[in-house]
Structures are given as structure tokens and as C-alpha cells.
Protein backbone atom coordinates (compact mmCIF):
# COMPACT_ATOMS: atom_id res chain seq x y z
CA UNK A 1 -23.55 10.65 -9.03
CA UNK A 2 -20.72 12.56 -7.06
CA UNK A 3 -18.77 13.07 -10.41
CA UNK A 4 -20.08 14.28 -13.63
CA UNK A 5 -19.58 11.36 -15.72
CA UNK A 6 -19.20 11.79 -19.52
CA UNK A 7 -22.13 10.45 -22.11
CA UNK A 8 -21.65 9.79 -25.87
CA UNK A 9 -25.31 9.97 -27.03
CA UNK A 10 -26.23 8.75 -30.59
CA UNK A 11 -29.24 9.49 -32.71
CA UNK A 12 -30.46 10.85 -35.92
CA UNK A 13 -33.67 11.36 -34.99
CA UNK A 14 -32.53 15.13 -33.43
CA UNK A 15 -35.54 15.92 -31.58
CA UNK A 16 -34.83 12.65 -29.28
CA UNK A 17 -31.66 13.56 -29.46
CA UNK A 18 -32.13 17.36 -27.63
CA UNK A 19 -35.02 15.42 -25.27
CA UNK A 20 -32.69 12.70 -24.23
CA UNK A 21 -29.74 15.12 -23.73
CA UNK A 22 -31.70 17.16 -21.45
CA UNK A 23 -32.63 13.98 -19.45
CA UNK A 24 -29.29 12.76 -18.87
CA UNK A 25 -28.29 16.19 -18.44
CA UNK A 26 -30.83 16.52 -15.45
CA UNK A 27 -29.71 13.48 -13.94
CA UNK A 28 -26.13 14.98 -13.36
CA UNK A 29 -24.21 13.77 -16.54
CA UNK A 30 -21.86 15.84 -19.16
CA UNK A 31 -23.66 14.69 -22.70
CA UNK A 32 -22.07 15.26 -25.66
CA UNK A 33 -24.90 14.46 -28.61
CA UNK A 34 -24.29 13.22 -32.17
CA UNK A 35 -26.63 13.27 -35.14
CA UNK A 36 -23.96 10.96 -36.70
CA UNK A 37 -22.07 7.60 -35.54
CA UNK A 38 -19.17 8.71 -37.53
CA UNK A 39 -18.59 11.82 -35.16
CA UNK A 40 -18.98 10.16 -32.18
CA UNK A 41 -15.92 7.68 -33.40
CA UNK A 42 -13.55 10.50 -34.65
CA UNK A 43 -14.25 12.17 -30.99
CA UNK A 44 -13.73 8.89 -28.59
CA UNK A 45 -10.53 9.04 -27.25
CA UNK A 46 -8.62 6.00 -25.09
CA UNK A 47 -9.06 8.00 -22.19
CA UNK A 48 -12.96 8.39 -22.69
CA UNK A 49 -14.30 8.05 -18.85
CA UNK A 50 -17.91 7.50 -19.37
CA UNK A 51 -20.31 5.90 -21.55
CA UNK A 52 -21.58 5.63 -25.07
CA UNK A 53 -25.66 5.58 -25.88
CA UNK A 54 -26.74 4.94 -29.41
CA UNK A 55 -29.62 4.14 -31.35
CA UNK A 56 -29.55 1.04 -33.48
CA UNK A 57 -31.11 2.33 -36.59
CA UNK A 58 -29.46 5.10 -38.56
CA UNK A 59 -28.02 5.86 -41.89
CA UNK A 60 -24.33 4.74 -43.08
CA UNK A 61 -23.20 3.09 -39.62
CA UNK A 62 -26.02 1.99 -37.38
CA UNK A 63 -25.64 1.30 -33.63
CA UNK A 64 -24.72 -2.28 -33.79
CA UNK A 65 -21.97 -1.40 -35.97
CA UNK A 66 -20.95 1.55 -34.00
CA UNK A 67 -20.47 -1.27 -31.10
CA UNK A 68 -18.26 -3.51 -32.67
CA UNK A 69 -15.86 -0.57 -34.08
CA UNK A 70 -15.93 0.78 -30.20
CA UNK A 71 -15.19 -2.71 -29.15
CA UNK A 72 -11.91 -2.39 -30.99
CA UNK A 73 -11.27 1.20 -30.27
CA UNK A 74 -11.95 -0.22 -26.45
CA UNK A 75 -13.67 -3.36 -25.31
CA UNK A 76 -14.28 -2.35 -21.77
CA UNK A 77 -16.24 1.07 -22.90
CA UNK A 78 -19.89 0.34 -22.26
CA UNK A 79 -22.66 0.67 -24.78
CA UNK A 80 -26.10 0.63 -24.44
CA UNK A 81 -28.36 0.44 -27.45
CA UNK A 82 -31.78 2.21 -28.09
CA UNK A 83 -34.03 1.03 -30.66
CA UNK A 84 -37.84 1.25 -31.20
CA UNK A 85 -37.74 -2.17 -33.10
CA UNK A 86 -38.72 -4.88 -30.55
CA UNK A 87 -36.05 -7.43 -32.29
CA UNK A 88 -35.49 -9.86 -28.96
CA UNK A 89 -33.02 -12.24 -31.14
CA UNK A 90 -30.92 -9.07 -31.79
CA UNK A 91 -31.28 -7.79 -28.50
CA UNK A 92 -29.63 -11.33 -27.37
CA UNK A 93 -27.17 -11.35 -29.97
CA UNK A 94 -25.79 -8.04 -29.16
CA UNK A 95 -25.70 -9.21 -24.81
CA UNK A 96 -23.80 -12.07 -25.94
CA UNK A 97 -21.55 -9.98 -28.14
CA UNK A 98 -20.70 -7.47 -25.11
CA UNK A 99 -23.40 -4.85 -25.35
CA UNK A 100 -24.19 -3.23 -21.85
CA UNK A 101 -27.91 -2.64 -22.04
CA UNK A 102 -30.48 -2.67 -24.88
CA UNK A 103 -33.48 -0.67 -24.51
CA UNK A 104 -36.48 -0.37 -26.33
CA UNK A 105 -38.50 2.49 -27.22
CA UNK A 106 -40.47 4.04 -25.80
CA UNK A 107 -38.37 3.69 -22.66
CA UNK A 108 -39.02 5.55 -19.10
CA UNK A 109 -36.74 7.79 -18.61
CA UNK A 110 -36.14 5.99 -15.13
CA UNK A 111 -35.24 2.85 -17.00
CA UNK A 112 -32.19 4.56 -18.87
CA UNK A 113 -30.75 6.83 -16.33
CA UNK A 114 -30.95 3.65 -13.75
CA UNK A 115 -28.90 1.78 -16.59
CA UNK A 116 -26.52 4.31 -17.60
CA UNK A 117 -25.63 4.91 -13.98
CA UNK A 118 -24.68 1.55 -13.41
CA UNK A 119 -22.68 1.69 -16.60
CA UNK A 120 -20.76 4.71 -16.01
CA UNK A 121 -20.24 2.93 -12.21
CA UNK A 122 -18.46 -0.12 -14.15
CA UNK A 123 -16.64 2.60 -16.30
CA UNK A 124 -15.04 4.32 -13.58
CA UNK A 125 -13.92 1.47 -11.69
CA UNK A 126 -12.30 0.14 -15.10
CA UNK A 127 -10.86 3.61 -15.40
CA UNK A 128 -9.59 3.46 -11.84
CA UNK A 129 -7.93 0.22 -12.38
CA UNK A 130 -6.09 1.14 -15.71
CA UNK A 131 -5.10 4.36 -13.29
CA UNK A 132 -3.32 1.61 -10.73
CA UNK A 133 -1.55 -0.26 -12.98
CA UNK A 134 -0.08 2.75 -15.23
CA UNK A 135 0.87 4.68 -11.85
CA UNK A 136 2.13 1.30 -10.78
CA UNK A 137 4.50 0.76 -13.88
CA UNK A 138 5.45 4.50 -13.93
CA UNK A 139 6.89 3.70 -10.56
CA UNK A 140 8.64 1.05 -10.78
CA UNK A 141 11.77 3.87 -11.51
CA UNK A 142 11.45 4.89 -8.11
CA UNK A 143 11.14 1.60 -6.64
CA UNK A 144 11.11 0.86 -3.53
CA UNK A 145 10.29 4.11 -2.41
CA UNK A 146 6.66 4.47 -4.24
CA UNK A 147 4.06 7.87 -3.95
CA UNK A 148 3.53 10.98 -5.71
CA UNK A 149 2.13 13.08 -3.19
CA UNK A 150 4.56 16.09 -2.44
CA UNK A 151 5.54 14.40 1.39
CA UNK A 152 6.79 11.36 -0.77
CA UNK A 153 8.53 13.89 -3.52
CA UNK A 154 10.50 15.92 -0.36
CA UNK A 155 11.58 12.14 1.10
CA UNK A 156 12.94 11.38 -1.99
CA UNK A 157 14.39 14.77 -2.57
CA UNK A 158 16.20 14.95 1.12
CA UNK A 159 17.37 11.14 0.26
CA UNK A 160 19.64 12.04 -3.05
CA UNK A 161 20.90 15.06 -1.10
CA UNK A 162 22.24 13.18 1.82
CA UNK A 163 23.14 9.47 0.01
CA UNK A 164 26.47 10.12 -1.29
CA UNK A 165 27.78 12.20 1.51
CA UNK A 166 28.51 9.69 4.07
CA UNK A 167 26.60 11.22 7.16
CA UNK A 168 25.48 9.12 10.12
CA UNK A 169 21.42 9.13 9.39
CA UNK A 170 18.78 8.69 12.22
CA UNK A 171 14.97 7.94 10.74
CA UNK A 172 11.85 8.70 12.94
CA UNK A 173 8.87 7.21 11.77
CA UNK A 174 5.91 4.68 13.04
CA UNK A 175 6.32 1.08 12.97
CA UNK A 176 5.60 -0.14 9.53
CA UNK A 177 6.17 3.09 7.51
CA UNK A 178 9.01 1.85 5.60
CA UNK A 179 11.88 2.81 7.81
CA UNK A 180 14.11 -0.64 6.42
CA UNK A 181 13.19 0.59 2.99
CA UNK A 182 14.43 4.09 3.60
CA UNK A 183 17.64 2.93 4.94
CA UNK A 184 18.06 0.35 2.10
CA UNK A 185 17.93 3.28 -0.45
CA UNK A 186 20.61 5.55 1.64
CA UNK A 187 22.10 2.58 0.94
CA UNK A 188 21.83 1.67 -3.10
CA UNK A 189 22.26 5.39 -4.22
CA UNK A 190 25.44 6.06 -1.76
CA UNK A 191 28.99 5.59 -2.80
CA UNK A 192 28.80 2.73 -0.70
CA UNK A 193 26.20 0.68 -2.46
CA UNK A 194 29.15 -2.05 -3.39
CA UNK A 195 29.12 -2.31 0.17
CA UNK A 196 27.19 -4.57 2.78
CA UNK A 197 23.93 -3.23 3.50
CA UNK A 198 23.92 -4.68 7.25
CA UNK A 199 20.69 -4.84 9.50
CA UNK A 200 20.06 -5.46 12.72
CA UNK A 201 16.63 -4.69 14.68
CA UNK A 202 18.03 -3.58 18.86
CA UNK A 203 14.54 -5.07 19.92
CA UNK A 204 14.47 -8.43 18.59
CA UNK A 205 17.58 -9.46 20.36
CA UNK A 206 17.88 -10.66 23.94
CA UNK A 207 20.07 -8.66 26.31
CA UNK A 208 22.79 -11.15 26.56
CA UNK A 209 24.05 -11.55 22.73
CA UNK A 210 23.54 -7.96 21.39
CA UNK A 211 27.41 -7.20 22.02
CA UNK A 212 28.27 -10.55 20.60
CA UNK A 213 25.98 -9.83 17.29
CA UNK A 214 27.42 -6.10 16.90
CA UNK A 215 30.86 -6.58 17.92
CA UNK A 216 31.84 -9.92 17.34
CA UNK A 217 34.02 -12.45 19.47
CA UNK A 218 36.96 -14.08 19.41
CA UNK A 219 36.96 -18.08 20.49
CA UNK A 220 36.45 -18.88 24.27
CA UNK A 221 35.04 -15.06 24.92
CA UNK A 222 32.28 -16.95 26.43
CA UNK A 223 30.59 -19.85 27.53
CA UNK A 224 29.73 -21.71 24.09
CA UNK A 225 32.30 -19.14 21.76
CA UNK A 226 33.78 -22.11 20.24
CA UNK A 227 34.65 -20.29 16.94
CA UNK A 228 35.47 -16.82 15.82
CA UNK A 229 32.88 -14.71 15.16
CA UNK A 230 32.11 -11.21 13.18
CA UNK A 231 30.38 -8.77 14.46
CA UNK A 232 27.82 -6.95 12.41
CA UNK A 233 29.74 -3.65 12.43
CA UNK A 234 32.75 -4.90 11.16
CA UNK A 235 30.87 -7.30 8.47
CA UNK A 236 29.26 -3.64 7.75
CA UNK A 237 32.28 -1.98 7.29
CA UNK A 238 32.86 -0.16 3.27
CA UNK A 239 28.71 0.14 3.63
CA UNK A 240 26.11 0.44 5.81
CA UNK A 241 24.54 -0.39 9.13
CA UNK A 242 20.96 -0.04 9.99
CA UNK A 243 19.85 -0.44 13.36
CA UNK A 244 16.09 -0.50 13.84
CA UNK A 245 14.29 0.26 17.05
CA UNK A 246 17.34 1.84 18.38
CA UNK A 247 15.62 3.17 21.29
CA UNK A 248 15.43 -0.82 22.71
CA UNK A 249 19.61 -1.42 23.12
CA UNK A 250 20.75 -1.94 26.37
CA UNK A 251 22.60 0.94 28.11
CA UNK A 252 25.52 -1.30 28.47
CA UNK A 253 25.92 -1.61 24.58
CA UNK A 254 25.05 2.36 23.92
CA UNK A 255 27.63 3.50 25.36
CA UNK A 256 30.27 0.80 23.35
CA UNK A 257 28.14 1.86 20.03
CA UNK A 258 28.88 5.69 21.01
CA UNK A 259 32.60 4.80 20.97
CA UNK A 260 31.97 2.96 17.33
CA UNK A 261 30.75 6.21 16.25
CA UNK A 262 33.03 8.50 17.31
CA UNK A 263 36.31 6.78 17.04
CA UNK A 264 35.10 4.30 13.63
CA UNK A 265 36.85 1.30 15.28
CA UNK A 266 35.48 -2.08 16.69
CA UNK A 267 36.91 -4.22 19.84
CA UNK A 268 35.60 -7.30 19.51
CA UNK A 269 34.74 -9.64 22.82
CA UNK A 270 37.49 -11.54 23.78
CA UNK A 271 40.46 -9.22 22.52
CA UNK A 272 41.95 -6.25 22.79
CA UNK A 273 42.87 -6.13 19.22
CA UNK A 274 41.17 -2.75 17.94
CA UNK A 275 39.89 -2.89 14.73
CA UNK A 276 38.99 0.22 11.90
CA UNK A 277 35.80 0.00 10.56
CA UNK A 278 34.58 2.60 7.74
CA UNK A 279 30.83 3.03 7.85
CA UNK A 280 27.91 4.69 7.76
CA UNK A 281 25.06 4.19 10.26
CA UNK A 282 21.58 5.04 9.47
CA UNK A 283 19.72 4.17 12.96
CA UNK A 284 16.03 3.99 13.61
CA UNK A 285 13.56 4.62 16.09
CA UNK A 286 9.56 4.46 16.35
CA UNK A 287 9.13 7.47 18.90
CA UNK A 288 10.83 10.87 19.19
CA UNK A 289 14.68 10.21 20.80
CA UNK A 290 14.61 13.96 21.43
CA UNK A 291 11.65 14.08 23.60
CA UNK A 292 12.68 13.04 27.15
CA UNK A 293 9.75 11.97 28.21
CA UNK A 294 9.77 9.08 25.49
CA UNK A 295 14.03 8.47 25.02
CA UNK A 296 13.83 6.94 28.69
CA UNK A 297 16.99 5.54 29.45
CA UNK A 298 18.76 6.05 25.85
CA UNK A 299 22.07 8.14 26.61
CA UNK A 300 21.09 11.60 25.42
CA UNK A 301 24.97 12.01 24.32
CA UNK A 302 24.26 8.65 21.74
CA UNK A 303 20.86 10.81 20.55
CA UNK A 304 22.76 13.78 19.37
CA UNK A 305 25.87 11.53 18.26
CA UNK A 306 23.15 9.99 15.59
CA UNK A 307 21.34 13.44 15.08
CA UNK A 308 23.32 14.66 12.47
CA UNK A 309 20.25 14.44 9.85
CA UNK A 310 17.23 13.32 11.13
CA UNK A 311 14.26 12.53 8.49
CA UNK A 312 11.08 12.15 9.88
CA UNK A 313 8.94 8.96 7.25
CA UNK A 314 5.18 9.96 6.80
CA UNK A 315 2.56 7.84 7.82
CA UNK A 316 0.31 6.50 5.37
CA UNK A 317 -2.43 8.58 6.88
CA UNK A 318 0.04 11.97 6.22
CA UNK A 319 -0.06 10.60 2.13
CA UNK A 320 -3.38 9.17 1.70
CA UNK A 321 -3.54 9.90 -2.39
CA UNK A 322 -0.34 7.21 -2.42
CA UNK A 323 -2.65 4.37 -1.18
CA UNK A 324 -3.96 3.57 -4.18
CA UNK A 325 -0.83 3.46 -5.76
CA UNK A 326 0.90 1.70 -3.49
CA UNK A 327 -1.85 -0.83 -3.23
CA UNK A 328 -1.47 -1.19 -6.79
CA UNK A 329 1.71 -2.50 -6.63
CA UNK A 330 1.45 -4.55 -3.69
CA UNK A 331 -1.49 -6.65 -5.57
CA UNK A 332 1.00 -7.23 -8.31
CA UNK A 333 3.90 -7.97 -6.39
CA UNK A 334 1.54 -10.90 -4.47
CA UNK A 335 0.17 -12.26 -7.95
CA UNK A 336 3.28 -12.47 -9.19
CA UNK A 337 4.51 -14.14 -6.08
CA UNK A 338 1.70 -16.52 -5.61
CA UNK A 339 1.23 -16.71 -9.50
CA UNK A 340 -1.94 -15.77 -9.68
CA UNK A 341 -4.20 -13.17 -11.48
CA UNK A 342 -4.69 -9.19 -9.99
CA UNK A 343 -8.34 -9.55 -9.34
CA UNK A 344 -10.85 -6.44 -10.59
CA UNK A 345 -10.72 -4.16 -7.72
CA UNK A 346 -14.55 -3.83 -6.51
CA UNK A 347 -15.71 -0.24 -5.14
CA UNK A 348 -15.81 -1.73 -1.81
CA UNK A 349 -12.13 -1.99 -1.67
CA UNK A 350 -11.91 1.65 -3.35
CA UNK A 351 -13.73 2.89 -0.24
CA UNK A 352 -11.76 0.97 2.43
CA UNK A 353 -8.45 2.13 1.21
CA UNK A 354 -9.55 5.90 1.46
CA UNK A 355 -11.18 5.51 4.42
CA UNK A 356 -9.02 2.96 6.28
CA UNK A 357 -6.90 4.74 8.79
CA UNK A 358 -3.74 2.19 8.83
CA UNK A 359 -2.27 2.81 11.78
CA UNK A 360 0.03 -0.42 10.60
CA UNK A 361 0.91 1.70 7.51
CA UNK A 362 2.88 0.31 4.43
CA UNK A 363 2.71 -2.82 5.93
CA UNK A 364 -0.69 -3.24 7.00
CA UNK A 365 -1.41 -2.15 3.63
CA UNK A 366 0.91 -4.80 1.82
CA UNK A 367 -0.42 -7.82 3.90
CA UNK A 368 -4.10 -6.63 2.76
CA UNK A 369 -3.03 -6.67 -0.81
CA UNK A 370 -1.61 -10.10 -0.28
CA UNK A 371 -5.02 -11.32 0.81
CA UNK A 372 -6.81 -9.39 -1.61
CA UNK A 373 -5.25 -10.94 -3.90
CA UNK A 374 -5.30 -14.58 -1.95
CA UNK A 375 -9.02 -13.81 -1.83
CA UNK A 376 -9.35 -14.65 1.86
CA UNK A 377 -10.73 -12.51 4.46
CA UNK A 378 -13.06 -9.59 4.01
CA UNK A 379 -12.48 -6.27 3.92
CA UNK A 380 -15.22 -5.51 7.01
CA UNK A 381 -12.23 -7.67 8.94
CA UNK A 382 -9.71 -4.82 8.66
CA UNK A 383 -12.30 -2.31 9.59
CA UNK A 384 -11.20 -0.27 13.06
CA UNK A 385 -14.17 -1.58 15.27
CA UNK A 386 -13.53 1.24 17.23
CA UNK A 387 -17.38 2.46 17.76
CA UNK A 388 -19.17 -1.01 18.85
CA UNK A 389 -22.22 -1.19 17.28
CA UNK A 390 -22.04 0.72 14.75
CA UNK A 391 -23.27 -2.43 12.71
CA UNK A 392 -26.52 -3.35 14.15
CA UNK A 393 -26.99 -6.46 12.27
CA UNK A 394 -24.42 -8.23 14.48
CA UNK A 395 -25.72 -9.66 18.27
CA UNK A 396 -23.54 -8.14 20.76
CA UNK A 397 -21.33 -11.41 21.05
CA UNK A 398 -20.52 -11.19 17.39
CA UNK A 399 -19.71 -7.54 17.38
CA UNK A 400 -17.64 -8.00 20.42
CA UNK A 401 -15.40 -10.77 18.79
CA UNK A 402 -14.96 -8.33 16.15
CA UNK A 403 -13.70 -5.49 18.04
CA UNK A 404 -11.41 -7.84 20.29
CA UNK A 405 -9.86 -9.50 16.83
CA UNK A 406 -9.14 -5.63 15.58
CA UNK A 407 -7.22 -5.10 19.25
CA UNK A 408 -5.58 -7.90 18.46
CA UNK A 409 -4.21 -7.23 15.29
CA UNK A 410 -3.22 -3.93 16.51
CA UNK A 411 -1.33 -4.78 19.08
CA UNK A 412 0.71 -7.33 16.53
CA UNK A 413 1.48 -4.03 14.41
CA UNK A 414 2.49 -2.57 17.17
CA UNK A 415 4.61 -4.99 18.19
CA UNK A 416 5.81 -5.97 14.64
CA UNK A 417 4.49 -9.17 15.20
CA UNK A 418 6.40 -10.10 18.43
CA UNK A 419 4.51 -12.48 20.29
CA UNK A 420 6.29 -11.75 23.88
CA UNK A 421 5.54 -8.12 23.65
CA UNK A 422 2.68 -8.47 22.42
CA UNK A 423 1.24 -10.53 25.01
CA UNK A 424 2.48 -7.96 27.45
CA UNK A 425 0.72 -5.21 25.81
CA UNK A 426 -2.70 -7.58 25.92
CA UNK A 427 -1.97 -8.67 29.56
CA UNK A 428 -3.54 -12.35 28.45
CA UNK A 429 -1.72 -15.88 28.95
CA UNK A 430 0.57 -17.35 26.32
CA UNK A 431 -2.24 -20.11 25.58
CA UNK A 432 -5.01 -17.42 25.56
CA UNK A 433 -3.06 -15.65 23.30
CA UNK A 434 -2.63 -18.18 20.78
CA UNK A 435 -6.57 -19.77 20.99
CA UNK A 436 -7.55 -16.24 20.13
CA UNK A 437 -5.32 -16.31 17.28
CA UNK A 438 -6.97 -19.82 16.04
CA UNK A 439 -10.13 -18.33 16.51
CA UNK A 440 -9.90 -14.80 14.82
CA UNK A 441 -8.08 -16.47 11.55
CA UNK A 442 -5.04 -13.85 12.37
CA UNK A 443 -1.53 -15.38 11.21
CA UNK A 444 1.00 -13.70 13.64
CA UNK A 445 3.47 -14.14 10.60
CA UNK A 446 1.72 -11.29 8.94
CA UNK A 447 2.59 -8.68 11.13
CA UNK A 448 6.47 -9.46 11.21
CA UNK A 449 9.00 -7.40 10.05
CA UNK A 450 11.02 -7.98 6.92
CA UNK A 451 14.26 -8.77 8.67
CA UNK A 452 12.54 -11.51 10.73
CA UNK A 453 10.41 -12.95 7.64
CA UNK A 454 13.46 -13.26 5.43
């Protein structure tokens, strides 16, 4: 045992009570011993992390009647029962009514450390999942911007500083670290949340109808501009506009969307008509604009036109005590979604999360919780096969396949799920692409981004 785990021991017999102590005590446990049931009960309180050992026979309340007033006090708390009275029928009885163990005296000490072990193992993992789910509904105030770790506490912080005062907003931070989300609170706690919280991802759009989405047209502008359109700025204007993956529009269009910044007015295709727009733009970007060795060909002049306050999202990996928390949440969003139960969260799962690097981030990490709580895949699936065989069970085919499927899947995060790009990063054929899809069990859907699933 890494952590000292609590013990409620029980006995009037006091010399196996101080022999027993010292035991447990030697196996790595905090034990707390009681001549008397009734003490134990007055000291149990509902946050009571470990695990509760009695003897069946004593005085006024005997063990089995110390269980069923624990059982109310708590009915996950484990309790294993001692006696030196082989009674098998009310050994049964009491496994039937919930009891943990029951072991008979004399006992190796082997045989009761082994047992209370694997109770206080149970424990903590109940204790862990009460944790989630009170975390979890504490939350829900600062929804959708969950953690508690002091990154998350400055983000939010910085946020209700900057919401109400109208500044153009530019958000660094790795695909799938909640960039949308950040935006989308800018958004609700501004002045302008009455407003139209607009959206448009620069990378998911061809070339050829990013000036028609942004600035509109008028009828006969071009070849098929049968009707009148608006233009995402001015259907933005009294709120916001996001633009994600800012760092993909054209150099054509940055230079028109430098002109919408500085002058706050629209032309759309087609006219000459100039149109006012009042708005705030909160653009985003997955590398570092101010870096010239990454910005490429983005106008420099457009990068500090946007810089007025940049905020920099942490990874997951930067917040790693939020996991759990946000994990928590995502399993109950899913259940509620697919109206189903939150399944117990097994230590394996425990372990992945803090170990897991997520280099997909929130939303790697919400798509697991959706098939955690699905119960399909396995968590071994999500494990970076970055050092091949590391698992020597699997033949050499097998662990290939594995590390090829974990490529795979990073590429799609990369790529939020964009098939085109992410077949360029691969290098592999369209058809190749797709029959190693069919064959790994990966649903490119999983890797989109919001704006694209909704």
C-alpha cells in the first residue's frame, strides 16, 4: 500500500486487540482500536476512507449488529468480521447481507492483511468515485470551463477581466484544448452575450467560398449567387465572431479581414454598399502567429491587429489534477446522452487517465469517456504505442497493428478529424485510408470538431 489507509478495529478481547493493531500496523495501515462497538460508531464519519474490522462476539452490540448500523451510516464501507465460532450458516448469512470478509479464528495473519488490502482497494476506488461526482456537481457553476488546478483558476481569472471590455481576443492553444469553449465564454459573460455568438473554422473551408461565407454576396456576384446572402461578420455583428485555425485563411481574404478590423465595416461581394458592423473578434490559432518560422504566409500586420490580448489555453498535460474531474463530467454528460448508467470506474482507468499523455486533450479525453461509458474499446487501445514491444505477449504483427492504429488516431487529432489532411499527413491512398479505418474500429467522426459535428 502506497497510502496509509485507515482501519476501524473492533474487539473486547484487548490483548487481540493490541496484537492485531500491531499487525495491521506493520503492514502499512493507520489503526484506530476499540474495546467497544459503540465508540467505533460515534467516531465513523461519512468521509471514513478505509475499513472497519470487528469481532462478532461482544457485549451490548456485537459485530453483526455493528454491520447493519454501518450499513446505514454507509453501505459501501467494508466490514470484515472476526469470530472464533466456526458458525458457516452465519458466515453465509452475513455474505449475503453485504459483509466483506468473515474470518475465523485463529486466522494467519497473512489471511487478514491479504483481505483487508483488497478491502481498503474497493474503499478507495468508492472514495475516488464519490470524489468525481461531488467535484463534478461543484462545477457545474463554472461550466463549460471545468478544473481547479491554479492554470485553470488564472484562465478563468484573465477571462472575467477581459469579457466585458470589448477587445479583439486572439487564443493560442493545441488542437482540442477547448479553444471554441474559451471563445464561447468571452462570449456569454460579455455585454454582448444577447448577441450572435458566430463561428467559423478558416481551415475547413475551401479557398473559393471563404469571402462569400465571411462577407456575404449580393445576387449574381457569382456563378450560382442566385439569392442574397449574409456574410458571417455581418450576421455577427452586436456579438461575436470566432475564427478558428486562423493561421489557414487565404492571403487574399487577410488582408479584407484586416480592413474589417480596423475600419468595423463589411463590403459584401457584389456591391459597393459599405456596411457597419459592431463586433468583437476572438480569433484562434493552433501554433504561435508570433513566431515566423511557424506564421508562414499570415500577414504579420493581421497578427498584431488581433494581438491585443493574447491567452495562451493549457494543455491537458500542463493540468493533469483536472483529468479526473473533467472525466467525471464527461461520463455523465455521455450517460445522460445515451441514457445509460455511469459505470464504477475500475483502477485501470484511474491509472490511464494519470498516465495518459493526451496529446488530443479535452477532446481526446471526452470521446474516451463516451466509450467508457458505451463500454466499447479498451483502455490498452488509447495507450501511446510509442515503445514497440513493450508488451511482449503480442507477436510482432499484432503489436505492429497496434502502434499503426495509435498513428492513426493521432494524426485524426491532429487534423481534427479531417480526412483530406489527414491523409496527407499519412501519405497513404484514400481507399487505404479508409480499410485501415474498418480494420482498427476508429470512427473518423470522433475526432471532429464541434462546429463540424453539430
Amino acid at each position: 500500500m502506497t497510502d496509509v489507509t485507515p482501519i476501524f478495529l473492533v474487539d473486547d478481547d484487548r490483548d487481540l486487540l493490541r496484537a492485531t493493531k500491531q499487525t495491521l500496523e506493520l503492514a502499512g495501515f493507520s489503526v484506530s482500536a476499540f474495546s467497544d462497538a459503540g465508540e467505533a460508531l460515534a467516531a465513523l464519519n461519512p468521509d471514513f476512507a478505509g475499513v472497519l474490522v470487528s469481532d462478532i462476539r461482544m457485549p451490548q452490540i456485537d459485530g453483526l449488529q455493528l454491520f447493519n448500523r454501518v450499513r446505514q451510516h454507509d453501505e459501501d464501507l467494508p466490514v470484515i468480521l472476526v469470530t472464533g465460532h466456526g458458525d458457516i450458516p452465519m458466515a453465509v448469512k452475513a455474505m449475503q447481507d453485504g459483509v466483506y470478509d468473515f474470518i475465523t479464528k485463529p486466522f494467519a495473519t497473512d489471511r487478514l492483511i491479504q483481505s483487508v488490502r483488497r478491502a481498503a482497494e474497493k474503499r478507495r476506488l468508492v472514495m475516488e468515485n464519490r470524489s468525481l461526482r461531488k467535484a463534478t456537481e461543484q462545477a457545474r457553476d463554472d461550466l463549460p470551463l471545468i478544473g481547479q488546478t491554479p492554470a485553470m483558476e488564472r484562465l478563468r481569472h484573465t477571462l472575467r477581466q477581459i469579457a466585458d471590455t470589448d477587445v479583439d481576443v486572439l487564443l493560442m492553444g493545441e488542437t482540442g484544448s477547448g479553444k471554441e469553449v474559451v471563445a464561447s465564454l468571452l462570449h456569454r459573460w460579455s455585454r454582448r452575450a444577447s448577441g450572435n455568438f458566430v463561428a467559423l473554422n478558416c481551415g475547413a473551408l475551401p479557398e473559393s467560398v471563404v469571402e462569400s461565407e465571411l462577407f456575404g454576396h449580393e445576387p449574381g456576384a457569382f456563378t450560382g449567387a442566385q439569392k442574397k446572402r449574409i456574410g458571417r461578420i455581418e450576421h455577427a455583428s452586436g456579438g461575436t465572431l470566432f475564427l478558428d485555425e486562423i493561421e489557414s485563411m487565404p492571403p487574399a481574404t487577410q488582408v479584407q479581414m484586416l480592413r474589417v478590423l480596423e475600419m468595423r465595416e463589411v463590403t459584401p461581394l457584389g456591391t459597393n454598399e459599405v456596411r457597419p458592423v459592431d463586433l468583437r473578434v476572438v480569433a484562434a490559432s493552433k501554433i504561435d502567429l508570433g513566431d515566423p518560422r511557424q506564421r508562414g504566409d499570415f500577414r504579420e500586420d493581421l497578427y498584431y491587429r488581433l494581438n491585443v490580448v493574447t491567452i495562451s489555453i493549457p494543455t491537458l498535460k500542463e493540468r493533469r489534477d483536472d483529468i479526473p474531474l473533467l472525466f467525471g463530467y464527461f461520463a455523465e454528460r455521455a450517460a445522460r446522452r445515451f441514457k445509460r448508467d455511469v459505470p464504477t470506474i475500475p483502477s485501470s482507468i484511474h491509472t490511464h487517465l494519470r498516465e495518459h499523455d493526451w496529446p488530443g486533450n479535452v477532446r481526446e479525453l471526452s470521446h474516451f469517456a463516451e466509450r467508457f461509458v458505451l463500454g466499447v474499446g479498451h483502455v490498452s487501445d488509447r495507450i501511446p504505442a510509442a515503445a514497440p514491444g513493450a508488451d511482449e505477449a503480442l507477436s510482432l504483427p499484432d503489436r505492429l497493428e497496434r502502434y499503426e492504429a495509435h498513428i492513426i488516431r493521432e494524426a485524426l487529432n491532429a487534423n481534427d478529424g479531417d480526412v483530406r489532411r489527414t491523409i496527407a499527413d499519412l501519405g497513404i491512398p484514400r481507399k487505404t485510408f479508409y480499410d485501415k479505418l474498418q480494420r482498427h474500429g476508429i470512427v473518423r467522426s470522433d475526432f471532429a470538431s464541434a462546429s463540424e459535428r453539430s
